[in-house]
Protein backbone atom coordinates (compact mmCIF):
# COMPACT_ATOMS: atom_id res chain seq x y z
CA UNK A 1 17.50 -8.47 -11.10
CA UNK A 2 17.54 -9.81 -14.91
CA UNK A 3 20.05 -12.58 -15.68
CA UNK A 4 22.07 -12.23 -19.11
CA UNK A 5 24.98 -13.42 -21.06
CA UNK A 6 27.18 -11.57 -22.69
CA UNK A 7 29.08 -12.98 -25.54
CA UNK A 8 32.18 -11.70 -26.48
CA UNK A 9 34.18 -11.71 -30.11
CA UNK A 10 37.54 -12.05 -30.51
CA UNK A 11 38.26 -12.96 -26.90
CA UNK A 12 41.02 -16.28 -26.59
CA UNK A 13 41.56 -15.95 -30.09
CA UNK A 14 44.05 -14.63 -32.43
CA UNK A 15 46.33 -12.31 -29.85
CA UNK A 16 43.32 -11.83 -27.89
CA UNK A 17 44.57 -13.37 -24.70
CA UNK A 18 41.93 -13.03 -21.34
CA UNK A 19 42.02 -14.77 -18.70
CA UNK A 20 38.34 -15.65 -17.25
CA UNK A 21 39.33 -14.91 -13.68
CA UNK A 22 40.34 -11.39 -15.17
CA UNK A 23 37.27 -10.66 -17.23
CA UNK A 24 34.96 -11.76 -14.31
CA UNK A 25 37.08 -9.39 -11.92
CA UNK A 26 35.91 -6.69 -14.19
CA UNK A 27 31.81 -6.93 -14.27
CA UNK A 28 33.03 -7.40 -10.53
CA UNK A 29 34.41 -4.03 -10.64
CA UNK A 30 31.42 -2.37 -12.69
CA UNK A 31 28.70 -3.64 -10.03
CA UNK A 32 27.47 -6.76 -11.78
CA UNK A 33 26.59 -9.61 -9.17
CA UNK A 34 26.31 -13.61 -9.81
CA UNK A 35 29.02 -13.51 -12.57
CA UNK A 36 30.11 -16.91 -13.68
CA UNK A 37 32.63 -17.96 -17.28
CA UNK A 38 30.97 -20.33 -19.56
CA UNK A 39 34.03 -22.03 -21.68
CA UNK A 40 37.07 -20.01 -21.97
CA UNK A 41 36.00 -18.28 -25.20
CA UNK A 42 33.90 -14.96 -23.67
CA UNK A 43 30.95 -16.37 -22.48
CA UNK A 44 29.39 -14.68 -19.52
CA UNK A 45 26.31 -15.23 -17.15
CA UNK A 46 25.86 -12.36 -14.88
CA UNK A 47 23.01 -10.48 -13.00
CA UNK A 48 21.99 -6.80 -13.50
CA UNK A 49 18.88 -4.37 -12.97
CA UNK A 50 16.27 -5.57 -16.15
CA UNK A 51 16.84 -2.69 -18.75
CA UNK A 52 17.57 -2.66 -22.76
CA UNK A 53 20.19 -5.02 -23.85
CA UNK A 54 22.00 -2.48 -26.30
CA UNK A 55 23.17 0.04 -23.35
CA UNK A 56 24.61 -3.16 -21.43
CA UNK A 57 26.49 -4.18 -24.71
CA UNK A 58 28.08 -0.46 -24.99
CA UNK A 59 28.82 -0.70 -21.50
CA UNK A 60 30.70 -3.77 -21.65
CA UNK A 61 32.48 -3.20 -24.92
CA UNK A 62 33.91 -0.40 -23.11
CA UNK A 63 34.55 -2.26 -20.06
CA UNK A 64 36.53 -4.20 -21.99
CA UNK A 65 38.48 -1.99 -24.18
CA UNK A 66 39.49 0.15 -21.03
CA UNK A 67 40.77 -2.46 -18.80
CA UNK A 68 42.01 -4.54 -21.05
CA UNK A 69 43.17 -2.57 -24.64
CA UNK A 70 41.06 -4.86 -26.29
CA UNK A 71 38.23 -4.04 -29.12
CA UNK A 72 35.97 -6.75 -28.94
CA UNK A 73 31.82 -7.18 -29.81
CA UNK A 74 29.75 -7.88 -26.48
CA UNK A 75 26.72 -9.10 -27.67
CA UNK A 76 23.54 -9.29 -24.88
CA UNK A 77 20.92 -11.74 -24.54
CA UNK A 78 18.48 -13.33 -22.45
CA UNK A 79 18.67 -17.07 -21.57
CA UNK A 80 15.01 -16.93 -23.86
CA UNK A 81 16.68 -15.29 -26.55
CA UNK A 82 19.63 -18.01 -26.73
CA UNK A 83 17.19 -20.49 -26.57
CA UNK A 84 15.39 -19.26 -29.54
CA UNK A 85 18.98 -19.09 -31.50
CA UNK A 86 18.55 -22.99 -31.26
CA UNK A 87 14.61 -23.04 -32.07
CA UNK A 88 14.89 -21.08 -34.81
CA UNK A 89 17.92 -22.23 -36.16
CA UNK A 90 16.67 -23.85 -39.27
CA UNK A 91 19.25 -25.89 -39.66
CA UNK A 92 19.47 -27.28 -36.19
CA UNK A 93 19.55 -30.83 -36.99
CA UNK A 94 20.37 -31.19 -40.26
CA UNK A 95 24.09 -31.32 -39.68
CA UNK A 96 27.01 -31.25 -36.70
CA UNK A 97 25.98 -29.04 -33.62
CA UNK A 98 29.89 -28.15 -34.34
CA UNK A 99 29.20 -27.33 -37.69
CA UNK A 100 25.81 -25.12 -37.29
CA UNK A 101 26.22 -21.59 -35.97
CA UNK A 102 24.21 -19.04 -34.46
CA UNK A 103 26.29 -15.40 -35.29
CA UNK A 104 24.82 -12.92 -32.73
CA UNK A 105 24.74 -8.96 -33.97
CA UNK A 106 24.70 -6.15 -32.76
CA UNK A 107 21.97 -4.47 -34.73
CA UNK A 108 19.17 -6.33 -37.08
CA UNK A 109 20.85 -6.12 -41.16
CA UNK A 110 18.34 -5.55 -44.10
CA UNK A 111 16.92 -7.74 -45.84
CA UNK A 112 19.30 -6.24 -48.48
CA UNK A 113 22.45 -6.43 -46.60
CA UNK A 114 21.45 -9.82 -46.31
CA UNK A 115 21.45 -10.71 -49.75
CA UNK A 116 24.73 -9.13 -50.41
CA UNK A 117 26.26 -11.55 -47.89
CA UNK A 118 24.01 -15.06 -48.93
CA UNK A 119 25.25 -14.44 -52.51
CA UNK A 120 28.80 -13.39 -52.43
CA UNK A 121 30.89 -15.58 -54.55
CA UNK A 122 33.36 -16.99 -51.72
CA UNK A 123 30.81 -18.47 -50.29
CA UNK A 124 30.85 -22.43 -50.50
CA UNK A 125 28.39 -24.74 -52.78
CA UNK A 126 27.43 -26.71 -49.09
CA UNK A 127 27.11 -23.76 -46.90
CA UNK A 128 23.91 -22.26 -46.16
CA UNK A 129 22.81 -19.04 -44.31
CA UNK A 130 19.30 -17.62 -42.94
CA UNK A 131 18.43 -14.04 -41.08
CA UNK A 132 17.28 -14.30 -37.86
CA UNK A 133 16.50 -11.98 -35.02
CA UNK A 134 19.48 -9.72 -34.58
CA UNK A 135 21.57 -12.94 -35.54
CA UNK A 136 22.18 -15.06 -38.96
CA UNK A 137 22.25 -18.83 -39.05
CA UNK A 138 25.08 -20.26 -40.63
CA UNK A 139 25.40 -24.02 -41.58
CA UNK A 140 29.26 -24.42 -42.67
CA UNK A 141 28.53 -27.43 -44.20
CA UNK A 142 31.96 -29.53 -43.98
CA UNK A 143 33.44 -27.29 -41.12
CA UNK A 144 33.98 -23.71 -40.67
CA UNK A 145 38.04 -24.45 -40.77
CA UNK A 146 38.84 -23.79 -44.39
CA UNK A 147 35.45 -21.48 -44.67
CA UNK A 148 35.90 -17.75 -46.06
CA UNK A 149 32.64 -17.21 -44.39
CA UNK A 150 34.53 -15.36 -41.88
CA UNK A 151 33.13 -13.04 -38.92
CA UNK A 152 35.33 -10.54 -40.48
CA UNK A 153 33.33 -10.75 -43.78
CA UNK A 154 30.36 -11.29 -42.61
CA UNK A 155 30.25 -7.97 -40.35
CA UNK A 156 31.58 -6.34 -43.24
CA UNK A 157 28.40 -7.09 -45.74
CA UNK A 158 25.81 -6.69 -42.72
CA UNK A 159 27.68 -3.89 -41.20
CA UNK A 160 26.77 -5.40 -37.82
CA UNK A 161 29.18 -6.17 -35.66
CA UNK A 162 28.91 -10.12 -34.14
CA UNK A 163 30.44 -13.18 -32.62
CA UNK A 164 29.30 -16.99 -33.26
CA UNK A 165 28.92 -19.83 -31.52
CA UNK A 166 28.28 -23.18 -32.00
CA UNK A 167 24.71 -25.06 -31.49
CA UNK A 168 26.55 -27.13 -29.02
CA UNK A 169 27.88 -24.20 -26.98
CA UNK A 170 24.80 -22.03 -27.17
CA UNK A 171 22.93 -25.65 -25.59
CA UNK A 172 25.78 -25.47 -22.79
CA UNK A 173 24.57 -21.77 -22.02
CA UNK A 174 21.03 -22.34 -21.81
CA UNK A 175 21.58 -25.82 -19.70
CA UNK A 176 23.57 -23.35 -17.23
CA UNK A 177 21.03 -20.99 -17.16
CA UNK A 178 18.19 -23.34 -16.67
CA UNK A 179 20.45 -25.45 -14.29
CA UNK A 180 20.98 -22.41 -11.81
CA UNK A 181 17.04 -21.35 -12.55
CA UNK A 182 16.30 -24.60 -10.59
CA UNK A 183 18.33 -23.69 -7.71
């Protein structure tokens, strides 16, 4: 057995309401084992037979969508691959763990698509943005609060469908993960 996270978008937010006991019920239900909730916001540690991250995140965007009517992003990854969303973050450091942002995708954008996004005019003098490994790093620069660098916007210019998280939340992840690797 492989142990992932899945990280969910738009789950505890807007009218998005999910209750963690609920969710975890659910990979219950679909034969995932060792399930635990990180934070209330979609984060979730389970255990399943090693295989290709993409067919788990179709399975669980499903999952969701049929027990719950919601349409959400599940977005896969190893506890190595969330660790490397803080190594190679290049901006990790250089401002607020609240402030600097890992945005998992579903899919790796161009190099083009990229472009389109770091360039667009609502984009703010003090916010910066690098491509990653299925993932962009986003520094908001004074907070993400008034930013139009939204997940709705940026999915639109990559065409990739994602959900962020915070430096200091990925950390919390991968301090789990390591914490139960230790037994």
């Amino acid at each position: 057995m492989a142990r992932y996270v899945a990280l969910f978008g738009s789950i505890n937010v807007g009218g998005n309401r999910l209750k963690m006991a609920d969710l975890r019920a659910a990979f219950e239900a679909e034969g995932f084992s060792n399930v635990e909730t990180v934070v209330a916001s979609g984060n979730v540690l389970f255990d399943h037979d090693a295989r290709p991250t993409r067919g788990l995140e179709e399975k669980l965007t499903l999952m969701v969508h049929d027990r719950f009517d919601m349409s959400c992003a599940a977005l896969v990854r190893s506890r190595d691959e969330l660790a490397a969303a803080i190594a190679d973050n290049p901006f990790a450091g250089t401002n607020e763990d609240r402030i600097i942002h890992t945005m998992f995708l579903d899919g790796q954008p161009t190099q083009a698509q990229f472009e389109v996004l770091a360039t667009d005019k609502w984009i703010r003098p003090n916010e910066r943005l690098a491509l990653g490994d299925r993932s962009i790093y986003i520094d908001f620069g004074d907070g993400a609060a008034d930013s139009k660098l939204t997940a709705r916007m940026i999915e639109r210019r990559l065409e990739h469908k994602g959900t962020a998280r915070n430096m200091r939340s990925i950390a919390r992840i991968v301090a789990k993960l390591d914490e139960e690797a230790k037994g």
